[in-house]
N, C-alpha and C. Protein backbone atom coordinates (compact mmCIF):
# COMPACT_ATOMS: atom_id res chain seq x y z
N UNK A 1 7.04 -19.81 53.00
CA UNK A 1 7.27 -19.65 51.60
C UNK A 1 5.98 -19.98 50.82
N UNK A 2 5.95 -19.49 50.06
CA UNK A 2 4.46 -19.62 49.08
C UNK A 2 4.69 -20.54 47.99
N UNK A 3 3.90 -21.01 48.00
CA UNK A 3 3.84 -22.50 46.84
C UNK A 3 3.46 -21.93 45.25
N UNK A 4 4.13 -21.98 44.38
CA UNK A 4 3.74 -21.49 43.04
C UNK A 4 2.73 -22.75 42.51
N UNK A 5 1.62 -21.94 42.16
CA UNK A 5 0.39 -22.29 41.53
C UNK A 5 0.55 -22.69 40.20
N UNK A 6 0.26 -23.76 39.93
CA UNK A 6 0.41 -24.47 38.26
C UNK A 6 -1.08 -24.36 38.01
N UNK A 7 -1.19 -24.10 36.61
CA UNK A 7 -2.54 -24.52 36.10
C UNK A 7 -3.00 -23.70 35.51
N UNK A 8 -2.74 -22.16 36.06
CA UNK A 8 -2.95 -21.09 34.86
C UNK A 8 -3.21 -20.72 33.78
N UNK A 9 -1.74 -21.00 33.15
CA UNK A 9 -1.33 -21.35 31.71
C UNK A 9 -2.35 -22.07 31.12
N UNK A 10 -2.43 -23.43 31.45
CA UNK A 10 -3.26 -24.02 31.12
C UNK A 10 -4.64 -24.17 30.32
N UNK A 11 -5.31 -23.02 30.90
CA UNK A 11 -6.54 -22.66 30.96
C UNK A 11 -6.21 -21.24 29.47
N UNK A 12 -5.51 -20.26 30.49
CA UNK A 12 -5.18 -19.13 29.69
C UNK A 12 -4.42 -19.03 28.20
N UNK A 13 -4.09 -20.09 27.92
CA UNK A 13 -3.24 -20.45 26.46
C UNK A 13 -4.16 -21.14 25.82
N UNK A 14 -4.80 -21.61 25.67
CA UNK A 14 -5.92 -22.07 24.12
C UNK A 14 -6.57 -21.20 24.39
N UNK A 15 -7.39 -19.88 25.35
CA UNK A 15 -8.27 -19.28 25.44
C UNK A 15 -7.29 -17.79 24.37
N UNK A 16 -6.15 -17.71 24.59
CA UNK A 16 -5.99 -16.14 24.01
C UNK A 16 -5.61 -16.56 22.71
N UNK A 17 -5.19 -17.85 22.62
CA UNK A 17 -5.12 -18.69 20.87
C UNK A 17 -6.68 -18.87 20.40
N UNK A 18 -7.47 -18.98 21.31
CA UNK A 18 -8.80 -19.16 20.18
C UNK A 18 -9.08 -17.70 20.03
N UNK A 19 -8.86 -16.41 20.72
CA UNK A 19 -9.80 -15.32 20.38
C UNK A 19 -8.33 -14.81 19.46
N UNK A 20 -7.45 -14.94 19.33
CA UNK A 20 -6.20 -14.58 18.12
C UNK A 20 -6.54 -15.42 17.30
N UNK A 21 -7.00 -16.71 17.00
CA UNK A 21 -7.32 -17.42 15.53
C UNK A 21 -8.93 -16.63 15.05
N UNK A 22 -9.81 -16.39 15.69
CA UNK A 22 -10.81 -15.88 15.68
C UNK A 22 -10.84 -14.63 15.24
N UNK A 23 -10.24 -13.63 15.77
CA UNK A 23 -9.20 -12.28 15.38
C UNK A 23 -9.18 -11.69 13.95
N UNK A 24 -8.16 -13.43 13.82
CA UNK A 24 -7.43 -13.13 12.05
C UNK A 24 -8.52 -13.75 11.28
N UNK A 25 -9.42 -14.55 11.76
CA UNK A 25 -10.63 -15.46 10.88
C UNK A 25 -11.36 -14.17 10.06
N UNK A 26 -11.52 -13.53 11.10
CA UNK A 26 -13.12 -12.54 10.64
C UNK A 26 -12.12 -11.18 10.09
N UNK A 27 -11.11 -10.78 10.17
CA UNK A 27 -9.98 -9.64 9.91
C UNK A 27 -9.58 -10.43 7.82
N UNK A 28 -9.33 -11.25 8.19
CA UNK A 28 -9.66 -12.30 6.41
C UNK A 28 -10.64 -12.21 6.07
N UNK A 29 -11.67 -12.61 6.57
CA UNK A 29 -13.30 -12.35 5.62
C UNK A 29 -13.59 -10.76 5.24
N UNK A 30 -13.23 -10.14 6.26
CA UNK A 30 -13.89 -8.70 5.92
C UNK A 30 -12.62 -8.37 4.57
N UNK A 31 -11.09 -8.73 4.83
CA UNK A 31 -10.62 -8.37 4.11
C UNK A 31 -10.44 -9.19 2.18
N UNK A 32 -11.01 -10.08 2.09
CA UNK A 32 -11.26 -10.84 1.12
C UNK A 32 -12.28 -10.41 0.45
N UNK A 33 -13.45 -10.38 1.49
CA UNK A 33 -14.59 -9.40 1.28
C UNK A 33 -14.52 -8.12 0.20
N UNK A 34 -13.27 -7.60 0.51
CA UNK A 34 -13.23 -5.98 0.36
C UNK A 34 -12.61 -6.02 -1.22
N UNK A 35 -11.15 -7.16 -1.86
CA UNK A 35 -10.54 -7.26 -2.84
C UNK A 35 -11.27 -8.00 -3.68
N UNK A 36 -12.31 -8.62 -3.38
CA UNK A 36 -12.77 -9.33 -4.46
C UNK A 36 -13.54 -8.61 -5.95
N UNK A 37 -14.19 -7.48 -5.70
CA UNK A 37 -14.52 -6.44 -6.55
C UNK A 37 -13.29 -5.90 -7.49
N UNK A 38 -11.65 -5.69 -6.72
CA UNK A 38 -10.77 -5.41 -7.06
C UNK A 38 -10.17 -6.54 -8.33
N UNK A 39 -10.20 -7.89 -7.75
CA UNK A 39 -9.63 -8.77 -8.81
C UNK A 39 -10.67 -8.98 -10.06
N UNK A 40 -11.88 -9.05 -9.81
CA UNK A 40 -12.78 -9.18 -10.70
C UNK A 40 -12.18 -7.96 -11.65
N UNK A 41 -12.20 -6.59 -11.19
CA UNK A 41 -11.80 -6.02 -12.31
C UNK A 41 -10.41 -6.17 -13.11
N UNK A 42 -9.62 -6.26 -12.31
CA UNK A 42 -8.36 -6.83 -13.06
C UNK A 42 -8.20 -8.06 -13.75
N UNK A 43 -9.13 -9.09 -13.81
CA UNK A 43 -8.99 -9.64 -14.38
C UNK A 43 -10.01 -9.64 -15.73
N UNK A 44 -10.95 -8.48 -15.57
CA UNK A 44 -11.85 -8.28 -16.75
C UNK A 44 -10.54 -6.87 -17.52
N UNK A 45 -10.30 -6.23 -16.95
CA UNK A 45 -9.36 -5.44 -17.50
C UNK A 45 -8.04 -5.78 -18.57
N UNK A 46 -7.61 -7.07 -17.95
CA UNK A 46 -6.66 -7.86 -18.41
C UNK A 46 -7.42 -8.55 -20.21
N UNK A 47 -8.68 -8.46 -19.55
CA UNK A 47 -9.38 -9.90 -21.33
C UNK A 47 -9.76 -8.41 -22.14
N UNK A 48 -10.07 -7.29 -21.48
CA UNK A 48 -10.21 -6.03 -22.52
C UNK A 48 -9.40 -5.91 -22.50
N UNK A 49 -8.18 -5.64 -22.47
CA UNK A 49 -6.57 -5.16 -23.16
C UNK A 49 -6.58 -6.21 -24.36
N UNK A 50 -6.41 -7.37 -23.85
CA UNK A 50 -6.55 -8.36 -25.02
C UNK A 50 -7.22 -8.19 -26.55
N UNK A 51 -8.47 -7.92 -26.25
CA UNK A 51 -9.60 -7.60 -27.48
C UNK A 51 -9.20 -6.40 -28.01
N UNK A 52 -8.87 -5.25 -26.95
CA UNK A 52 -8.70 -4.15 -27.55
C UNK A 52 -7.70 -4.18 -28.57
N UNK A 53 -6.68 -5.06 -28.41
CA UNK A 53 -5.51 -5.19 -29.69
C UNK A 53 -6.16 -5.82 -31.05
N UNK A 54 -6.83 -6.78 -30.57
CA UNK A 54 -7.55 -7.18 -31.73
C UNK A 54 -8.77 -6.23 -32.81
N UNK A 55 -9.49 -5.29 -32.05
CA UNK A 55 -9.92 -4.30 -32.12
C UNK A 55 -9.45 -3.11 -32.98
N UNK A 56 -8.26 -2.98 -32.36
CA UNK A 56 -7.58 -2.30 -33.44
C UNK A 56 -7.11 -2.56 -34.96
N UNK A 57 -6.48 -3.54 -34.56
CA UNK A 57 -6.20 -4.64 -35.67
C UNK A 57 -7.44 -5.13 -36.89
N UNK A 58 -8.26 -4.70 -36.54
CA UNK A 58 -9.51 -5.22 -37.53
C UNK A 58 -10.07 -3.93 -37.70
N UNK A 59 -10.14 -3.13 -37.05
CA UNK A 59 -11.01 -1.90 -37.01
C UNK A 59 -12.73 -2.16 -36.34
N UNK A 60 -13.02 -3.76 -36.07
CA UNK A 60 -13.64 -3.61 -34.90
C UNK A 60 -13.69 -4.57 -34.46
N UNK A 61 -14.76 -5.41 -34.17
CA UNK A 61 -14.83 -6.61 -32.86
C UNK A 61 -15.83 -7.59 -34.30
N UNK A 62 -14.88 -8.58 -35.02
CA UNK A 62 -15.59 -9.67 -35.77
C UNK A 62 -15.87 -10.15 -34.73
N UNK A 63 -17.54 -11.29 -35.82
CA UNK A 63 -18.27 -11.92 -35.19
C UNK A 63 -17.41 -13.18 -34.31
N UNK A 64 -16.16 -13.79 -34.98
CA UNK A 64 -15.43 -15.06 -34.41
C UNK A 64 -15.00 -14.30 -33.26
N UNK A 65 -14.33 -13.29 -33.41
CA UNK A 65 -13.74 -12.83 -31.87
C UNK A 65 -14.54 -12.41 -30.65
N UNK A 66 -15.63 -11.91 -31.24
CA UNK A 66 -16.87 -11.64 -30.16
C UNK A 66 -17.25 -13.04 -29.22
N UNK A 67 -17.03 -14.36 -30.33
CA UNK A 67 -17.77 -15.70 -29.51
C UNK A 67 -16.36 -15.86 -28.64
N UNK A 68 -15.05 -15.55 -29.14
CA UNK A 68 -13.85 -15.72 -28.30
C UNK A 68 -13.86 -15.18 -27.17
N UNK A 69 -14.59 -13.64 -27.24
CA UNK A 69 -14.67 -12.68 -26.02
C UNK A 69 -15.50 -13.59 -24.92
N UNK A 70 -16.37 -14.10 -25.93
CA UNK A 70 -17.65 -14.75 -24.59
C UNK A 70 -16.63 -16.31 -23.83
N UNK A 71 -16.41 -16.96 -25.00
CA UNK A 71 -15.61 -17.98 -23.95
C UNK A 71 -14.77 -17.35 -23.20
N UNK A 72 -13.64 -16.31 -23.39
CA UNK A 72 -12.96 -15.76 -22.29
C UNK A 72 -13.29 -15.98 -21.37
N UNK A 73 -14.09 -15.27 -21.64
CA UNK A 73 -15.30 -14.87 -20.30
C UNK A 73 -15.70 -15.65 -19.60
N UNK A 74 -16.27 -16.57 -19.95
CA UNK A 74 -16.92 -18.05 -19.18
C UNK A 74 -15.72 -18.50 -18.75
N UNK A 75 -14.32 -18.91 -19.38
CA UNK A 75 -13.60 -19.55 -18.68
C UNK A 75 -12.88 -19.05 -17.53
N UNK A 76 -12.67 -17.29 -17.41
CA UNK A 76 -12.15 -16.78 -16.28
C UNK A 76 -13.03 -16.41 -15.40
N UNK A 77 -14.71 -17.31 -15.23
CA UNK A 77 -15.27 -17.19 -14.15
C UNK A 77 -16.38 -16.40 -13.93
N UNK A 78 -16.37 -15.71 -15.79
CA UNK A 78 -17.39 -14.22 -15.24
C UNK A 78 -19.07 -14.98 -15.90
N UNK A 79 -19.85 -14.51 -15.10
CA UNK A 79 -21.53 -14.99 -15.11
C UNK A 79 -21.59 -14.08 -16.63
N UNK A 80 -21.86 -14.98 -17.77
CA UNK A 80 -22.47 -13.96 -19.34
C UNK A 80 -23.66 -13.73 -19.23
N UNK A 81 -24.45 -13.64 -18.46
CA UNK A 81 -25.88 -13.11 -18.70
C UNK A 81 -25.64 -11.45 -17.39
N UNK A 82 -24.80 -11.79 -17.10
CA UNK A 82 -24.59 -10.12 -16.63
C UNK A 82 -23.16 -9.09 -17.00
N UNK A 83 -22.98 -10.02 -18.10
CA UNK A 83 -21.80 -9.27 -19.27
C UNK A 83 -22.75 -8.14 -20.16
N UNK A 84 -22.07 -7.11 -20.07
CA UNK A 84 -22.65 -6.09 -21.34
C UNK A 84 -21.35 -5.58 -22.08
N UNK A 85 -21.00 -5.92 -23.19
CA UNK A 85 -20.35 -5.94 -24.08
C UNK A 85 -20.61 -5.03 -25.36
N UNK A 86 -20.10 -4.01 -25.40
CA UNK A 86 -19.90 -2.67 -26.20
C UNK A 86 -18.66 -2.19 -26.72
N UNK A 87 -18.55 -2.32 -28.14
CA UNK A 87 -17.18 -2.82 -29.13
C UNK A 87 -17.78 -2.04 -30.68
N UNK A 88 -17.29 -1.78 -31.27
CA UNK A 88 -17.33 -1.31 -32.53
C UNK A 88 -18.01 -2.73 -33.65
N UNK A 89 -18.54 -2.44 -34.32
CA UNK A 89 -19.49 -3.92 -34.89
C UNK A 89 -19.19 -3.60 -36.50
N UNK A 90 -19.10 -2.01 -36.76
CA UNK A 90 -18.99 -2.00 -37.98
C UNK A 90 -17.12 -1.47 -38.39
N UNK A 91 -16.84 -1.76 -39.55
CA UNK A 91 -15.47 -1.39 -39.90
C UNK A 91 -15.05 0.01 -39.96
N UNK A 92 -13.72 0.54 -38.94
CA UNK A 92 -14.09 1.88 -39.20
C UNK A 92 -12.15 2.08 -39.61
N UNK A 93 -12.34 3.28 -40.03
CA UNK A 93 -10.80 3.67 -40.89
C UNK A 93 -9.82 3.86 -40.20
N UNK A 94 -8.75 4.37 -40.43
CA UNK A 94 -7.44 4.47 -40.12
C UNK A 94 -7.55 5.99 -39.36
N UNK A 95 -7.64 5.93 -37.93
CA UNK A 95 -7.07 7.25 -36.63
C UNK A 95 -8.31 7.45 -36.52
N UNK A 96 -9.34 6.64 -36.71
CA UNK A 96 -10.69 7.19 -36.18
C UNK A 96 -11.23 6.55 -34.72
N UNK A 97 -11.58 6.73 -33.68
CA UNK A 97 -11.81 6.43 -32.28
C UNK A 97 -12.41 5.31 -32.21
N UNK A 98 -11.85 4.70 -31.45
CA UNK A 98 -12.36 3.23 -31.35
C UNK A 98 -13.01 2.92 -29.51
N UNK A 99 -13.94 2.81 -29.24
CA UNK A 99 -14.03 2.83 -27.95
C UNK A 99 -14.79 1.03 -27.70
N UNK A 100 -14.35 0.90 -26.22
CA UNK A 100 -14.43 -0.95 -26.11
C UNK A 100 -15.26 -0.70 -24.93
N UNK A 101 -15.96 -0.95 -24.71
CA UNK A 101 -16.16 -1.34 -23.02
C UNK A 101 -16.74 -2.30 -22.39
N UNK A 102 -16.33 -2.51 -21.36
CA UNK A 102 -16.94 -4.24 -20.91
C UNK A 102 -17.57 -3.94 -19.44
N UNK A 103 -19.20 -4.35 -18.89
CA UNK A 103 -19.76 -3.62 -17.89
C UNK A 103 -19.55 -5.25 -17.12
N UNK A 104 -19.68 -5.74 -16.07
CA UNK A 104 -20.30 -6.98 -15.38
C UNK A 104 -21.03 -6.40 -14.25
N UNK A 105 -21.59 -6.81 -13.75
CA UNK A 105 -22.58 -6.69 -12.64
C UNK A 105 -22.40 -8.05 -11.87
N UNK A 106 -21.95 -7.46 -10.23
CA UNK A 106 -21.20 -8.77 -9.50
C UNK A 106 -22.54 -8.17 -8.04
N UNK A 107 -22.80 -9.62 -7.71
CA UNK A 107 -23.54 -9.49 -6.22
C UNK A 107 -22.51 -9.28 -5.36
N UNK A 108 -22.35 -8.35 -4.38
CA UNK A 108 -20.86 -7.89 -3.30
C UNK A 108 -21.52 -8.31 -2.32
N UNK A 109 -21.34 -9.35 -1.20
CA UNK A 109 -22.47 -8.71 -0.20
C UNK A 109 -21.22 -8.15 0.62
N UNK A 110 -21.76 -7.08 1.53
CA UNK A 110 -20.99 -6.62 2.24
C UNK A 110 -20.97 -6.87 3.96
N UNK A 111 -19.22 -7.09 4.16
CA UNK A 111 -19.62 -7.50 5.19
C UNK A 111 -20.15 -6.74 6.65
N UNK A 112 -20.73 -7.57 7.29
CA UNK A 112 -21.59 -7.54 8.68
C UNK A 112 -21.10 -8.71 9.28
N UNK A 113 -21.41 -7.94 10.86
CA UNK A 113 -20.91 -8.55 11.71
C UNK A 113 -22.52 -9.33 12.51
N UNK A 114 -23.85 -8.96 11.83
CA UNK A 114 -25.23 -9.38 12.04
C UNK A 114 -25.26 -10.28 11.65
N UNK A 115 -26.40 -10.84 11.94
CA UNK A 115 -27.08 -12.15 10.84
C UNK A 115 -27.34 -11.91 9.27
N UNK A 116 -27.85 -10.74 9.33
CA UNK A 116 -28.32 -10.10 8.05
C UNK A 116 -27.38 -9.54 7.40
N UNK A 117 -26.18 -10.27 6.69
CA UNK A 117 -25.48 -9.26 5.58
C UNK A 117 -26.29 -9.07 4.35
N UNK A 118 -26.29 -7.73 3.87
CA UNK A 118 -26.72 -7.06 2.96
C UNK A 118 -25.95 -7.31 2.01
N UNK A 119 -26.59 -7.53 1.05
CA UNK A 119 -26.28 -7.93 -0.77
C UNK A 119 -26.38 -7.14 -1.26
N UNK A 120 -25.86 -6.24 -2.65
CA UNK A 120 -25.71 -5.01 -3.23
C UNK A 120 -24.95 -5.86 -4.55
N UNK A 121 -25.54 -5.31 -5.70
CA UNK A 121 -25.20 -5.77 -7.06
C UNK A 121 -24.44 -4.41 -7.64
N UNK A 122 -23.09 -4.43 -7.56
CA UNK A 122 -21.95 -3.25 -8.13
C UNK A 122 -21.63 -3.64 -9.74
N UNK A 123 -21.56 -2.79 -10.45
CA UNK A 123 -21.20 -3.01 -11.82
C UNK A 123 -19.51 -2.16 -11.66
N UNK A 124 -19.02 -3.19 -12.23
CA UNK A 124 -17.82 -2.92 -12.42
C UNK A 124 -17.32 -2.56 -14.44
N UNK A 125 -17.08 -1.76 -14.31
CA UNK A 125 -17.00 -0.89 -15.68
C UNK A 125 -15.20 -0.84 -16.29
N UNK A 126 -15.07 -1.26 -17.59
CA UNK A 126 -13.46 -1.26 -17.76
C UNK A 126 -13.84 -0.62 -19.64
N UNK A 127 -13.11 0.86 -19.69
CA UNK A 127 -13.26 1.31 -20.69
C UNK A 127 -11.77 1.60 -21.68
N UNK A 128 -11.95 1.53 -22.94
CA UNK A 128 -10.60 1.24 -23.34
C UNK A 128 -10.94 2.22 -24.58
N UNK A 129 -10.34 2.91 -25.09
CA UNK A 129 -10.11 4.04 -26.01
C UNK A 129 -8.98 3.59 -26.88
N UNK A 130 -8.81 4.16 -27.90
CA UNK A 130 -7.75 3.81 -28.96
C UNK A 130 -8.19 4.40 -30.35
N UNK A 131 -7.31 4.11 -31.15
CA UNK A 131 -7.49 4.57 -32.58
C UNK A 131 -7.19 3.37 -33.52
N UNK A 132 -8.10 3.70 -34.83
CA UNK A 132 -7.75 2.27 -35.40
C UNK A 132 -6.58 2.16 -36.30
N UNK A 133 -5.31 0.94 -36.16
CA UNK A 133 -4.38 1.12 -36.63
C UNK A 133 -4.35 0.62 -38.34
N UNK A 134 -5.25 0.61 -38.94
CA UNK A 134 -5.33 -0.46 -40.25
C UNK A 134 -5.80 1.19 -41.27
């Protein structure tokens, strides 16, 4: 009769658990990697919907709401020296086009599986159209 061999397992169970934690490690980075461009814009999309009501509402972007736009901004994370901010400055009439737009410029690096991941600066662009309601 043949003697069953213990010890196998042993060996073979933290080895297929480290290359399955390893797996999902780098399958998360690439994929975190990939949405982060995505939330940045949704959440710049979200502070232009905001303004844009105000926008309307005034017929353009006062000076108090412009410094409001910038704290927004700083507080949901976004770098202001690579904000470009384009809003109506002067007062304009009732059904005449109102256009908003908010540019940021984000470093992406993209991922690699090298030493050398490559860095690439993407501008993410959120444009908002409307008419003025006043």
């Amino acid at each position: 009769m043949r003697k069953l061999q213990k010890g196998s397992t042993i060996v073979s169970a933290p080895l297929i658990l480290f290359f399955s934690v390893m797996i999902i490690v780098l399958i998360g980075y690439f994929f975190m990697n990939l949405i982060f461009p995505f939330l940045w814009y949704e959440k710049l999309n979200s502070i232009s919907q905001k303004y844009m009501y105000i926008i309307e509402k005034y017929g353009y972007l006062t000076d108090a709401e412009n410094e409001n736009l910038i704290s927004d901004l700083e507080q949901s994370g976004f770098d202001i020296s690579n904000i470009e901010i384009e809003a109506p400055n002067k007062h304009t009439t009732y059904g005449e086009l109102l256009e908003f737009k908010l540019k940021y410029k984000m470093k992406y690096i993209v991922p690699n599986l090298s030493e050398n991941s490559k860095s690439e600066l993407i501008e993410i662009v959120v444009n908002k159209n409307s008419y003025c309601k006043i």
